[in-house]
C-alpha atoms as a PDB file:
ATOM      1  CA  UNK A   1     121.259 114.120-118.689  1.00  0.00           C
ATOM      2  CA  UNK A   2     121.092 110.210-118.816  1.00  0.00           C
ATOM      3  CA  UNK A   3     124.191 109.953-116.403  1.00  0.00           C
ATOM      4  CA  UNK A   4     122.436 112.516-113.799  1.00  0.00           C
ATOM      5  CA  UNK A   5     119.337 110.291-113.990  1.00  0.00           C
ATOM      6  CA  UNK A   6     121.236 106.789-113.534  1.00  0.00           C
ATOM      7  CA  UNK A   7     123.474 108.432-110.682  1.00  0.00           C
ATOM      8  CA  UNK A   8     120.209 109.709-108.948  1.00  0.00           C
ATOM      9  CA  UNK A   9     118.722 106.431-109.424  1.00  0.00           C
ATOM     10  CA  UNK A  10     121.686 104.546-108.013  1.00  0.00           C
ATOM     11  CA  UNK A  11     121.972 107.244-104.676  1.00  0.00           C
ATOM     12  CA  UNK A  12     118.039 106.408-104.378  1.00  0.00           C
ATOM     13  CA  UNK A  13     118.283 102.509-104.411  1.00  0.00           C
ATOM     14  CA  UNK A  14     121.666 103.113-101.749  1.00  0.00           C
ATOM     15  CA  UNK A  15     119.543 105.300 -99.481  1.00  0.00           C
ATOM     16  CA  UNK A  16     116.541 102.587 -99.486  1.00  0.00           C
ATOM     17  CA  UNK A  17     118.165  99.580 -99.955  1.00  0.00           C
ATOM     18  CA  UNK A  18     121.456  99.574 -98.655  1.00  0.00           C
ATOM     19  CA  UNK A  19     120.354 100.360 -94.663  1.00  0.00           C
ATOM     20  CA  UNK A  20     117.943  97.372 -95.054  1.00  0.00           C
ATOM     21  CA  UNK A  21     121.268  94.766 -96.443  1.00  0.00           C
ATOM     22  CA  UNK A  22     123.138  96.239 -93.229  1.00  0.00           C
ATOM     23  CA  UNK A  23     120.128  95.948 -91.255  1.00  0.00           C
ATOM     24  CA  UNK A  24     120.176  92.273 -92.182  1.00  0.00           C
ATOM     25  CA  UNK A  25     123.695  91.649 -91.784  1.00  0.00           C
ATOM     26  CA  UNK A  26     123.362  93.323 -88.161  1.00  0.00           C
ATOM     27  CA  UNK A  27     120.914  91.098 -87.420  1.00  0.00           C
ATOM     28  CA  UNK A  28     122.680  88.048 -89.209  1.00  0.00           C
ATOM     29  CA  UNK A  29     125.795  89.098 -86.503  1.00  0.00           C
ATOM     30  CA  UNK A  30     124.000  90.250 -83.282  1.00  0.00           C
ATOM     31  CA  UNK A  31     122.080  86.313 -83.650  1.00  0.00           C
ATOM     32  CA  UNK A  32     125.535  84.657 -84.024  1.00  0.00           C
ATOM     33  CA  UNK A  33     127.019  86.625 -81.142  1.00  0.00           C
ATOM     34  CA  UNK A  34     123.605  85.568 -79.347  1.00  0.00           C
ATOM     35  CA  UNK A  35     124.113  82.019 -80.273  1.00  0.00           C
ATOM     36  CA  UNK A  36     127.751  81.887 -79.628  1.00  0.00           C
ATOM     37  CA  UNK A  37     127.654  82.789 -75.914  1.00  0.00           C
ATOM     38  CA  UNK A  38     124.714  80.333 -75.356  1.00  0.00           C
ATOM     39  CA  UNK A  39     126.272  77.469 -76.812  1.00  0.00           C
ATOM     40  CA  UNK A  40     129.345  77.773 -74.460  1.00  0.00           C
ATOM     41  CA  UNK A  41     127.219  76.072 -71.906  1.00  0.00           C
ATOM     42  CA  UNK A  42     125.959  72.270 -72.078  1.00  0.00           C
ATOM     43  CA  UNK A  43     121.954  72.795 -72.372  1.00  0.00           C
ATOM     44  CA  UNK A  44     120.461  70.364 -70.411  1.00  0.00           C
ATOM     45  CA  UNK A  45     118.572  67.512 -72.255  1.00  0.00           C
ATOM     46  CA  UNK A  46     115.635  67.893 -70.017  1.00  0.00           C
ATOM     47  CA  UNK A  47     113.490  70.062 -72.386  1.00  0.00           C
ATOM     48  CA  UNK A  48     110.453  69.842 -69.420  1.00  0.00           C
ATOM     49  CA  UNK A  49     108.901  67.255 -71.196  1.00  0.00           C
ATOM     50  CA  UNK A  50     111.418  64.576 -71.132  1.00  0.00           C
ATOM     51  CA  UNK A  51     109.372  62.472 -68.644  1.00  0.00           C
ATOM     52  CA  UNK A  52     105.687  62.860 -68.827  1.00  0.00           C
ATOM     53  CA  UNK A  53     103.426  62.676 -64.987  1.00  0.00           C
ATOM     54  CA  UNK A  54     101.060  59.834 -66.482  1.00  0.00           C
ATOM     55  CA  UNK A  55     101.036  56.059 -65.060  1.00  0.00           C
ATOM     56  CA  UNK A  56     103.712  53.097 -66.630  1.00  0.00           C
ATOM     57  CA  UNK A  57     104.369  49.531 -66.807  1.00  0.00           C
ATOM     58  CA  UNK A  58     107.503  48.954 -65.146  1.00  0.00           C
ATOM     59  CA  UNK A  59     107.918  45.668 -66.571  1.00  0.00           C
ATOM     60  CA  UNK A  60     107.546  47.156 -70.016  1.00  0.00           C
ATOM     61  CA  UNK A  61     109.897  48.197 -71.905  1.00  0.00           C
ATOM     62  CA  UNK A  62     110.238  52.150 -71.883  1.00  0.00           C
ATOM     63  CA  UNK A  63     110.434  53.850 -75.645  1.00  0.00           C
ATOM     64  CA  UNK A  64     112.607  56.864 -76.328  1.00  0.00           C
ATOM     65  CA  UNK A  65     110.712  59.368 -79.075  1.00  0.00           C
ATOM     66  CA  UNK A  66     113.229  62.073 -80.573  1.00  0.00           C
ATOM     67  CA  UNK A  67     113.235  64.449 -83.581  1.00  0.00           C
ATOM     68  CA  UNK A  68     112.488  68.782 -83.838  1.00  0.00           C
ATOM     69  CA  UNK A  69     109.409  70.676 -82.545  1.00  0.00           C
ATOM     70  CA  UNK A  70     106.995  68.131 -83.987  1.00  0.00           C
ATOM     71  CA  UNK A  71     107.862  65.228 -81.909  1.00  0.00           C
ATOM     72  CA  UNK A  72     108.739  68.087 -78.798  1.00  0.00           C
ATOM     73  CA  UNK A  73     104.832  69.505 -79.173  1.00  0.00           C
ATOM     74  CA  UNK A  74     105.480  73.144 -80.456  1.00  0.00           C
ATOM     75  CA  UNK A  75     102.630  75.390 -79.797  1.00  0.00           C
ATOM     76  CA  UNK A  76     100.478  72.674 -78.339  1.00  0.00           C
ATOM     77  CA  UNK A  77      99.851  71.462 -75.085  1.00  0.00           C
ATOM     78  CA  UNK A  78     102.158  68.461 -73.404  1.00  0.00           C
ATOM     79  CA  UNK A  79      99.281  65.934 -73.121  1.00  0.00           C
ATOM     80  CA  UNK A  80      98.571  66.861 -76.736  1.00  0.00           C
ATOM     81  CA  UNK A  81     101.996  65.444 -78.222  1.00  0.00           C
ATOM     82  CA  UNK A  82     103.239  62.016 -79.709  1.00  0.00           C
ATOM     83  CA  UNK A  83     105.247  61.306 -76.497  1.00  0.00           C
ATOM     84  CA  UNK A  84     102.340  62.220 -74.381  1.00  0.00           C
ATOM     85  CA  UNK A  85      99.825  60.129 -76.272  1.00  0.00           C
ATOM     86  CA  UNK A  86     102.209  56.586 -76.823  1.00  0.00           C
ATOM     87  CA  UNK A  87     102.497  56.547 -73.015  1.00  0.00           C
ATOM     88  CA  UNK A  88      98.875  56.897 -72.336  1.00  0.00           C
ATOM     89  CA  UNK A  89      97.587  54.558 -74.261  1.00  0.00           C
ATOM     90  CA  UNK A  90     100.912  52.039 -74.187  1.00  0.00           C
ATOM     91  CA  UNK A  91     101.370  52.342 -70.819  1.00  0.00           C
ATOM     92  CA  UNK A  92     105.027  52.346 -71.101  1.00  0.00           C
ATOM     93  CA  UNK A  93     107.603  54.807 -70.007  1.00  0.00           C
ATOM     94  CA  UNK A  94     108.110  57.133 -72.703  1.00  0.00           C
ATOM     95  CA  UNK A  95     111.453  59.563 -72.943  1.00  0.00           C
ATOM     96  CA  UNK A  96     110.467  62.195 -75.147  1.00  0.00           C
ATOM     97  CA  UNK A  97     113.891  63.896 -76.409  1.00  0.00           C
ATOM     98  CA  UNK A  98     112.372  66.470 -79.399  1.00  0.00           C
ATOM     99  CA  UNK A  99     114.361  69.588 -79.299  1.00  0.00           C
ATOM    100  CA  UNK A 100     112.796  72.668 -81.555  1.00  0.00           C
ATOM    101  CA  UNK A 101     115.387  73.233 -84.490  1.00  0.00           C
ATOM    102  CA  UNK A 102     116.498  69.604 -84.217  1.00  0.00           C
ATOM    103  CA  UNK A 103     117.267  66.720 -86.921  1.00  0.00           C
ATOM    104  CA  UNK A 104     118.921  63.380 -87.372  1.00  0.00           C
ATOM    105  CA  UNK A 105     122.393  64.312 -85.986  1.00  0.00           C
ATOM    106  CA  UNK A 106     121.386  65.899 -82.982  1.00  0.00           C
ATOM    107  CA  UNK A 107     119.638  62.436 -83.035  1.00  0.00           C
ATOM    108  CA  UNK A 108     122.509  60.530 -83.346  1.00  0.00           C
ATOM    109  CA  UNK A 109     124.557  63.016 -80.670  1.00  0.00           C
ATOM    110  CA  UNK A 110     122.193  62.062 -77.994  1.00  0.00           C
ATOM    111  CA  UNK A 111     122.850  58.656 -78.882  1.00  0.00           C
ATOM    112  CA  UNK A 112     126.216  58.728 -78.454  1.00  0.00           C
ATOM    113  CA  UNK A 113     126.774  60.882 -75.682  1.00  0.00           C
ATOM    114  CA  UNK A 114     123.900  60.815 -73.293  1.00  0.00           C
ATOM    115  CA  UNK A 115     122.093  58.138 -71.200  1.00  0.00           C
ATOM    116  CA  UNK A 116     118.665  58.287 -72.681  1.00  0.00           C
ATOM    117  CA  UNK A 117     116.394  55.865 -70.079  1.00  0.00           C
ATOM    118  CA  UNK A 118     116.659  56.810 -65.956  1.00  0.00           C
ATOM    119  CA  UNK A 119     116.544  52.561 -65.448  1.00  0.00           C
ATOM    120  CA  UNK A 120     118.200  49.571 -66.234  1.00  0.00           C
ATOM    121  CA  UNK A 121     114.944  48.551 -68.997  1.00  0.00           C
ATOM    122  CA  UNK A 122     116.547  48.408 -72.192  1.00  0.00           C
ATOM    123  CA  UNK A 123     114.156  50.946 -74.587  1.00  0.00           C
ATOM    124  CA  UNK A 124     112.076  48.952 -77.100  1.00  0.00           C
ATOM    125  CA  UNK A 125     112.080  51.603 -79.362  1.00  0.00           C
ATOM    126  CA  UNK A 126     113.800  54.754 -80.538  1.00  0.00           C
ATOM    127  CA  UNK A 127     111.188  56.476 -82.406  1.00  0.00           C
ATOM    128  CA  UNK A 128     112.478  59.229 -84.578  1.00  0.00           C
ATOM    129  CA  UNK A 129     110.322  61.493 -86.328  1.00  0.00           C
ATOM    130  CA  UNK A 130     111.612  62.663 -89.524  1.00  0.00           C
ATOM    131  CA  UNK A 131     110.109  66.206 -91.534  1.00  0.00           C
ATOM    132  CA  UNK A 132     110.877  66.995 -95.043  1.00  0.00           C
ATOM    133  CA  UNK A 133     113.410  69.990 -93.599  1.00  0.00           C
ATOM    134  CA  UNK A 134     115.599  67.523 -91.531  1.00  0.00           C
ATOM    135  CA  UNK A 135     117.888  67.386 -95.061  1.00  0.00           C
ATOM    136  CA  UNK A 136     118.373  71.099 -95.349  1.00  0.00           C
ATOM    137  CA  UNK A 137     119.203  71.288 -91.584  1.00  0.00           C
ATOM    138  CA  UNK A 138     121.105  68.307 -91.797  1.00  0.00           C
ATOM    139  CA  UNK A 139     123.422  69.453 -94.869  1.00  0.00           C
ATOM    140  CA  UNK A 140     123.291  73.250 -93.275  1.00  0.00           C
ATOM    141  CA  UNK A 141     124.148  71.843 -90.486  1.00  0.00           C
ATOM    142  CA  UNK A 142     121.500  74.341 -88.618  1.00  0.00           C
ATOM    143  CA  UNK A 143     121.306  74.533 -85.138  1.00  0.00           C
ATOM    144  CA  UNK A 144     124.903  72.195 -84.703  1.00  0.00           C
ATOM    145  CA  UNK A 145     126.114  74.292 -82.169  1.00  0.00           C
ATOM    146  CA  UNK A 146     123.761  73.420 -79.146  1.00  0.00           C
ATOM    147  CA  UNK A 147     126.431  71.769 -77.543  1.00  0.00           C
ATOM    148  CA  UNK A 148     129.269  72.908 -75.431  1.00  0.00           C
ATOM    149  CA  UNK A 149     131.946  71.686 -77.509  1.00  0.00           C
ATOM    150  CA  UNK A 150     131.286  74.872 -79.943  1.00  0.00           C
ATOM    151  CA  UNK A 151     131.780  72.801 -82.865  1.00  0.00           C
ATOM    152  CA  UNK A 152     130.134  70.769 -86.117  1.00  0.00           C
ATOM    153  CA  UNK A 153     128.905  67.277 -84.665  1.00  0.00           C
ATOM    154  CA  UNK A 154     130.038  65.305 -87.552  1.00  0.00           C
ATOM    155  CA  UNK A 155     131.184  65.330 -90.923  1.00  0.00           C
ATOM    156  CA  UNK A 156     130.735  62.679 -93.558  1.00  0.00           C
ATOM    157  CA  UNK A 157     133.873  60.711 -94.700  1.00  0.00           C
ATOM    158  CA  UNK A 158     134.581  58.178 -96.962  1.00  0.00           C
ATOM    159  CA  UNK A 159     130.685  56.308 -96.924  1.00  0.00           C
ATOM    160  CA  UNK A 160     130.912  56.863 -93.008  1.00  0.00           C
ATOM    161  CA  UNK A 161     129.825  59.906 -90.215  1.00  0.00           C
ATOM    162  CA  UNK A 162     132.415  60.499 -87.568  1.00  0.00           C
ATOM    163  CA  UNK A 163     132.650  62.701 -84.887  1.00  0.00           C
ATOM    164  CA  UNK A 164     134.065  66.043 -85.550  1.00  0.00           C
ATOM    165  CA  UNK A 165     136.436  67.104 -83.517  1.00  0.00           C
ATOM    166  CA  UNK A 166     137.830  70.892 -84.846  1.00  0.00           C
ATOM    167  CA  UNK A 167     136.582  73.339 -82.503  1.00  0.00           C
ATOM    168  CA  UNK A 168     135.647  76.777 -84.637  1.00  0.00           C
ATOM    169  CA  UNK A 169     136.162  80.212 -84.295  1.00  0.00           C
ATOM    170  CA  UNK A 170     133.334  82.554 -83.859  1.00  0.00           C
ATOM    171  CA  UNK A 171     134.665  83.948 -87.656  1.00  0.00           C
ATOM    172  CA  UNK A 172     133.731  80.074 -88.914  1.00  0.00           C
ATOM    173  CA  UNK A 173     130.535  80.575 -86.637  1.00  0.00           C
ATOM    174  CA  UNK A 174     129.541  84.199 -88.617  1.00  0.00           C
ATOM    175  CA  UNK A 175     130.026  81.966 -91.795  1.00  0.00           C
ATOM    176  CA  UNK A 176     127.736  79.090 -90.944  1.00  0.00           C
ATOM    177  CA  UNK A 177     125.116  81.404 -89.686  1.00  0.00           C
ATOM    178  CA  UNK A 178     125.463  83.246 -93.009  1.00  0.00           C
ATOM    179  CA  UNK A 179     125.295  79.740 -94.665  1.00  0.00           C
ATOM    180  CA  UNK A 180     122.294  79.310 -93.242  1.00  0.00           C
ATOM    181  CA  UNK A 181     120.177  82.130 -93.846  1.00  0.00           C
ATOM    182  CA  UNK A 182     121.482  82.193 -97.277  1.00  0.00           C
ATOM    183  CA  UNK A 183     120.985  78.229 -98.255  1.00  0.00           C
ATOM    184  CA  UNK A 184     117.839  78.020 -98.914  1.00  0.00           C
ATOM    185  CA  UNK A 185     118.372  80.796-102.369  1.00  0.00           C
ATOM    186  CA  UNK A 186     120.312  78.169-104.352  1.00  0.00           C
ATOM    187  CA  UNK A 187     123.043  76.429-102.398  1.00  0.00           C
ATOM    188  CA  UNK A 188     120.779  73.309-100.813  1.00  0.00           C
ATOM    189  CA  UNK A 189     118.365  73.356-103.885  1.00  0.00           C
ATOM    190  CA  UNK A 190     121.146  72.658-106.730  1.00  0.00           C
ATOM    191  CA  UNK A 191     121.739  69.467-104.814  1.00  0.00           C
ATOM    192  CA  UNK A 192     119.375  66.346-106.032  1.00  0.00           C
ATOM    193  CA  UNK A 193     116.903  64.460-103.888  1.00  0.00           C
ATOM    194  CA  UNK A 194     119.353  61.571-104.367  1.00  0.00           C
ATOM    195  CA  UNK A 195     122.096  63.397-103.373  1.00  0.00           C
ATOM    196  CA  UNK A 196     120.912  64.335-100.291  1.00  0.00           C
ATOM    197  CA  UNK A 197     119.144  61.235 -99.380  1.00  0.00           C
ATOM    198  CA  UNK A 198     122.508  59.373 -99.560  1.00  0.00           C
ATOM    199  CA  UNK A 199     124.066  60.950 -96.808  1.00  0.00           C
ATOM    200  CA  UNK A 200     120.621  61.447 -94.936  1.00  0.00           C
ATOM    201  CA  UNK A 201     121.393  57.468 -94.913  1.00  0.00           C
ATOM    202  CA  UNK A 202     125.098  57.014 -94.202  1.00  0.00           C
ATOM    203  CA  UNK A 203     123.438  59.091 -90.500  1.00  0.00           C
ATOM    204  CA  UNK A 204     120.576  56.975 -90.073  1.00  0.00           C
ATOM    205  CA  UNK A 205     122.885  53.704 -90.584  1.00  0.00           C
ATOM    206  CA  UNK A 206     124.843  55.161 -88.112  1.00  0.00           C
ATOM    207  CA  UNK A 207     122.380  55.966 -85.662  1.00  0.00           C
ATOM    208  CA  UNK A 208     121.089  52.766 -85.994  1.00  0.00           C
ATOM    209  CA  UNK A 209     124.787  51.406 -85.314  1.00  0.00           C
ATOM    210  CA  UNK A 210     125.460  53.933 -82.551  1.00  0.00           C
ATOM    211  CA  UNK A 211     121.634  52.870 -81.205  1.00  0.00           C
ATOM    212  CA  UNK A 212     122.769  49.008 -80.814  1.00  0.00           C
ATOM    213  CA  UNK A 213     126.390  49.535 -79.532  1.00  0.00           C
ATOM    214  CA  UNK A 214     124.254  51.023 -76.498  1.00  0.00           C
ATOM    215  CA  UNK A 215     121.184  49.078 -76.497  1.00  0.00           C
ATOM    216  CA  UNK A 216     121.820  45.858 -78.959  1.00  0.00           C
ATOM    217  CA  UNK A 217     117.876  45.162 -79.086  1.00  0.00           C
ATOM    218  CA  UNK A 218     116.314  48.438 -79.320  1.00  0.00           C
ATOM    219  CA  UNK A 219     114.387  48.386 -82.660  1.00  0.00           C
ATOM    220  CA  UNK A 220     114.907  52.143 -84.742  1.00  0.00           C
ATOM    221  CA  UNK A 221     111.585  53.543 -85.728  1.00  0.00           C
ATOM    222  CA  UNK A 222     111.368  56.448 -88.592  1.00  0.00           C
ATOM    223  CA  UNK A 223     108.001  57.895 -88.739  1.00  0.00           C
ATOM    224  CA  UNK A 224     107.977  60.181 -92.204  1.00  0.00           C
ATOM    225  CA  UNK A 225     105.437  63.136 -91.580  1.00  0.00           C
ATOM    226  CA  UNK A 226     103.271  64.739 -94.187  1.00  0.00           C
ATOM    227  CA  UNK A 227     105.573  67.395 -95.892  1.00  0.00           C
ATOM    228  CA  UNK A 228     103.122  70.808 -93.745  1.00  0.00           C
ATOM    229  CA  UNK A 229     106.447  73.262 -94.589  1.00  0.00           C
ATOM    230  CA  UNK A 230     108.003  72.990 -98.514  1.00  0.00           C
ATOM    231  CA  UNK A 231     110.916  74.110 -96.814  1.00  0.00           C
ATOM    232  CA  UNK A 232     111.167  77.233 -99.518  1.00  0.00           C
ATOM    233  CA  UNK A 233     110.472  74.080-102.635  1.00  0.00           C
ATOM    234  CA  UNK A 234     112.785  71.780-101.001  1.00  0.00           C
ATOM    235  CA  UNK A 235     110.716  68.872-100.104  1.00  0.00           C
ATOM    236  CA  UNK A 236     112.658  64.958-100.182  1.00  0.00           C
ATOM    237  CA  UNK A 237     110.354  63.799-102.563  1.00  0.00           C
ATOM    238  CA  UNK A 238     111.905  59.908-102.899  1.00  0.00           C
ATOM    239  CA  UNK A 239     110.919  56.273-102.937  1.00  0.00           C
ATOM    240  CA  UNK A 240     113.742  55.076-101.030  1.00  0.00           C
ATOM    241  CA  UNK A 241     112.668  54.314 -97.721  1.00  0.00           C
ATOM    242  CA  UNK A 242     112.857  51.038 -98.363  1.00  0.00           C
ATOM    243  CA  UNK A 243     116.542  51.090 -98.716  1.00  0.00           C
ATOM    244  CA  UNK A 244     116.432  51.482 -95.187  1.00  0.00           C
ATOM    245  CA  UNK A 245     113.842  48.470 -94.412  1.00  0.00           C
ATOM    246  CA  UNK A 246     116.193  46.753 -95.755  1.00  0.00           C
ATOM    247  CA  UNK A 247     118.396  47.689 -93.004  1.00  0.00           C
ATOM    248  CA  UNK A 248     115.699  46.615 -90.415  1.00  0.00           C
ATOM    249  CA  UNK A 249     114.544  50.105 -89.684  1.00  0.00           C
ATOM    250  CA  UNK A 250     111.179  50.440 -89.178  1.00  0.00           C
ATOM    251  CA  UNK A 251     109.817  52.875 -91.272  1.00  0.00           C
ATOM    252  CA  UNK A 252     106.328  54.335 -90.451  1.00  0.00           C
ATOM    253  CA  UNK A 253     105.090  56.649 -93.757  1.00  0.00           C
ATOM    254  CA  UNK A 254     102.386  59.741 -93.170  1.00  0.00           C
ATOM    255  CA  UNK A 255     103.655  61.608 -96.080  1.00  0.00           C
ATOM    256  CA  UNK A 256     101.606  59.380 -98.668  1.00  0.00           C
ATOM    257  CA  UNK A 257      98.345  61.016-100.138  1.00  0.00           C
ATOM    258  CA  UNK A 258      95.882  59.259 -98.095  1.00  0.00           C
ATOM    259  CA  UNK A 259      97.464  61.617 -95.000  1.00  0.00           C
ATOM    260  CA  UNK A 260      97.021  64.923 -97.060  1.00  0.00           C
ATOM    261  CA  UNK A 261      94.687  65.800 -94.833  1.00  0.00           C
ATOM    262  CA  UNK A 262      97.403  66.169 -92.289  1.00  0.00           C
ATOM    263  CA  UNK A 263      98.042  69.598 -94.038  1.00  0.00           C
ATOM    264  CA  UNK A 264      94.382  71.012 -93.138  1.00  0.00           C
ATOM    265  CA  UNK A 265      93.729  73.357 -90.573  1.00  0.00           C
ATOM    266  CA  UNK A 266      91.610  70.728 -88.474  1.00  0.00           C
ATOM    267  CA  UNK A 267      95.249  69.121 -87.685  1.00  0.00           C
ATOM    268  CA  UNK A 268      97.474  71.942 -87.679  1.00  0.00           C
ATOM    269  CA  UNK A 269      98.521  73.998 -84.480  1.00  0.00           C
ATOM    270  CA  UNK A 270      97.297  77.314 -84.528  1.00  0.00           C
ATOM    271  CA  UNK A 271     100.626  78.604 -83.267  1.00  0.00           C
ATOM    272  CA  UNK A 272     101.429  78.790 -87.088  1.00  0.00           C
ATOM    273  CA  UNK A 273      99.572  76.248 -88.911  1.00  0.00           C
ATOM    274  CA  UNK A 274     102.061  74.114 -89.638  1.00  0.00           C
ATOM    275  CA  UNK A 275     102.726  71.656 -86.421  1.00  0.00           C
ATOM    276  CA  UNK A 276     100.554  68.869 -85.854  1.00  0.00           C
ATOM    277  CA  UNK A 277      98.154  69.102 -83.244  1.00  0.00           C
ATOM    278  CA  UNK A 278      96.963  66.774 -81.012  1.00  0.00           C
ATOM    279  CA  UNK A 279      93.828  65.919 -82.889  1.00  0.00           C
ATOM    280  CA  UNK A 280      97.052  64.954 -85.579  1.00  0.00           C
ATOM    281  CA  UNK A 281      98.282  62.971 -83.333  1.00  0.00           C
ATOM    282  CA  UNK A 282      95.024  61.153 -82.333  1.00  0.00           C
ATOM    283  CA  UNK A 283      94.694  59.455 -85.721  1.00  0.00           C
ATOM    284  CA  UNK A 284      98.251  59.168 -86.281  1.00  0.00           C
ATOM    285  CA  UNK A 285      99.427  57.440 -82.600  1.00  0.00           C
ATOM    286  CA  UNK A 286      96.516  54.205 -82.870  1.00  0.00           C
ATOM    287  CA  UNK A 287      98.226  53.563 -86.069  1.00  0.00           C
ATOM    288  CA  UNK A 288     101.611  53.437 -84.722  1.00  0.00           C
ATOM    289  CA  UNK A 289     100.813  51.257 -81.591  1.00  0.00           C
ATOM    290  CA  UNK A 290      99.242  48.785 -83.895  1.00  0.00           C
ATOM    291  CA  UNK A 291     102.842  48.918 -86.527  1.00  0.00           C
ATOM    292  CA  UNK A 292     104.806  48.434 -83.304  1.00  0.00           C
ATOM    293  CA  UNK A 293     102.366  45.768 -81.498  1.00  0.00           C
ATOM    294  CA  UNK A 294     102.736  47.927 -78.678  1.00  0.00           C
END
C-alpha cells in the first residue's frame, strides 16, 4: 500500500515537475543558441546614444561615461541620462559608452580595443559607473561574449588580468550560460565580499593602467550607485574604496545612507523600478560636476 502511494506520488511530481525542468533547460539552450549566432558578429559600439545632439566646448576636454543600463539610460528618455545631463550643463563633449548587461571588463575591453573620442582632445575623464551586480557579472562572467572573438575577455592570473585568448566551443558556451542562470543559488554567494572585491580591483587597476597607456592624463572616475537590485542578497557591502583612492581613482560614493532615497519610487524608472531616472540623475549630476571641478 505505502509503495503504491510513494510510486503514485513520484509519477505525479514527474508529470508536473519534470516538463517545467525541461522547459527550463529548453529555454536555457534555445538563449545560448540565440546568443551564440549573435555574438559571431562585432556589435557596433554605437549604442545610439554614444554622441548626444546638444552644444560643446571644443576647447574642453571631452569625458567618456561607461558602465550597464544605468549609465546607458534604460527605460528612460536620452536627455534624461548621466551622459545626457554632464554635457548639458558641462558643456563638454560627452561619449556615453553604457551597454545594458555590461560591467568593469567590458569596461576595460573598450579600453583596450576601441578608439573611444572622434578627435584628437585627450578625455578628461573616464567616468565609470559601478552597481552592486557588476561582481556577480564580473565573476560569472555574464554577457562576455558580445564580442566577435566568441570567447572570455580575460582571466585573472597571478595578481594580474590578461587577455584571454582560447576561443570556446558552443558546448563551453551551454556551460557558461548554465553557470549563469544557476550562480546566483550558491556558487557566487559562498564567495566573501573580500574575495570578490580583490579581483574587482586587480580589473580596475588595470583599467586604470590600460586607461593611461592610451590617454596618460585621463583621470578614472568610479561613481558607486545606491545598491536599487540586492542582486538575489548579493550586495558588495565593503569599506574599501579607499584602497583604490589610494591608487588615484576618483571615487564618487551614492551608496551611503544619506542617498537611500535613491531607492524610492520618486527616482526610480518606471520601466521596473529599479533604474535611476532622470529626476536621479538631477540631484546626483550637480554633485559630480562640483567633485570633478567640471
Amino acid at each position: 500500500m505505502k509503495k503504491n502511494i510513494a510510486k503514485k506520488l513520484i509519477i505525479i511530481i514527474a508529470t508536473v515537475f519534470l516538463p517545467i525542468y525541461l522547459f527550463i533547460v529548453a529555454d536555457w539552450i534555445c538563449t545560448a543558441i540565440q546568443e551564440y549566432k549573435i555574438n559571431e558578429l562585432c556589435i557596433p559600439i554605437d549604442t545610439g546614444r554614444t554622441n548626444f545632439k546638444l552644444p560643446y566646448k571644443e576647447s574642453l576636454k571631452p569625458i567618456i561615461t561607461d558602465g550597464c543600463s544605468f549609465t546607458f539610460g534604460e527605460g528612460i528618455k536620452t536627455e534624461e541620462t548621466l551622459g545626457y545631463k554632464l554635457q548639458k550643463f558641462t558643456k563638454r563633449k560627452v561619449y556615453n559608452y553604457g551597454r545594458t548587461g555590461h560591467s568593469i571588463q567590458h569596461v576595460l575591453y573598450r579600453v583596450q580595443n576601441t578608439e573611444l573620442t572622434r578627435d584628437d582632445n585627450e578625455p578628461e575623464y573616464l567616468i565609470y559607473t559601478y552597481i552592486n551586480d557588476h561582481l556577480r557579472r564580473l565573476l560569472c562572467d555574464y554577457n562576455g561574449l558580445l564580442y566577435s572573438e566568441k570567447r572570455n575577455l580575460f582571466k585573472v592570473r597571478g595578481n594580474h588580468i590578461v587577455p584571454n585568448t582560447a576561443n570556446i566551443t558552443f558546448l563551453d558556451y551551454l556551460k557558461r550560460t548554465a553557470l549563469w542562470q544557476s550562480q546566483s543559488y550558491g556558487i557566487f554567494t559562498k564567495m566573501t565580499y573580500d574575495q570578490k572585491f580583490d579581483i574587482f580591483e586587480l580589473y580596475v587597476k588595470e583599467l586604470q593602467n590600460s586607461l593611461h597607456k592610451k590617454y596618460p592624463h585621463t583621470k578614472l572616475v568610479i561613481i558607486v550607485y545606491y545598491p536599487t537590485v540586492d542582486s538575489h542578497g548579493v550586495i558588495a557591502k565593503t569599506d574599501r574604496w579607499s584602497e583604490l583612492e589610494k591608487e588615484g581613482i576618483i571615487v564618487i560614493r551614492f551608496d551611503t545612507p544619506e542617498y537611500k532615497f535613491l531607492e524610492t519610487q520618486e527616482y526610480l524608472s518606471a520601466f521596473d523600478n529599479i533604474h535611476p531616472n532622470g529626476k536621479a540623475w538631477d540631484k546626483l549630476v550637480p554633485i559630480i560636476i562640483k567633485k570633478l571641478n567640471l
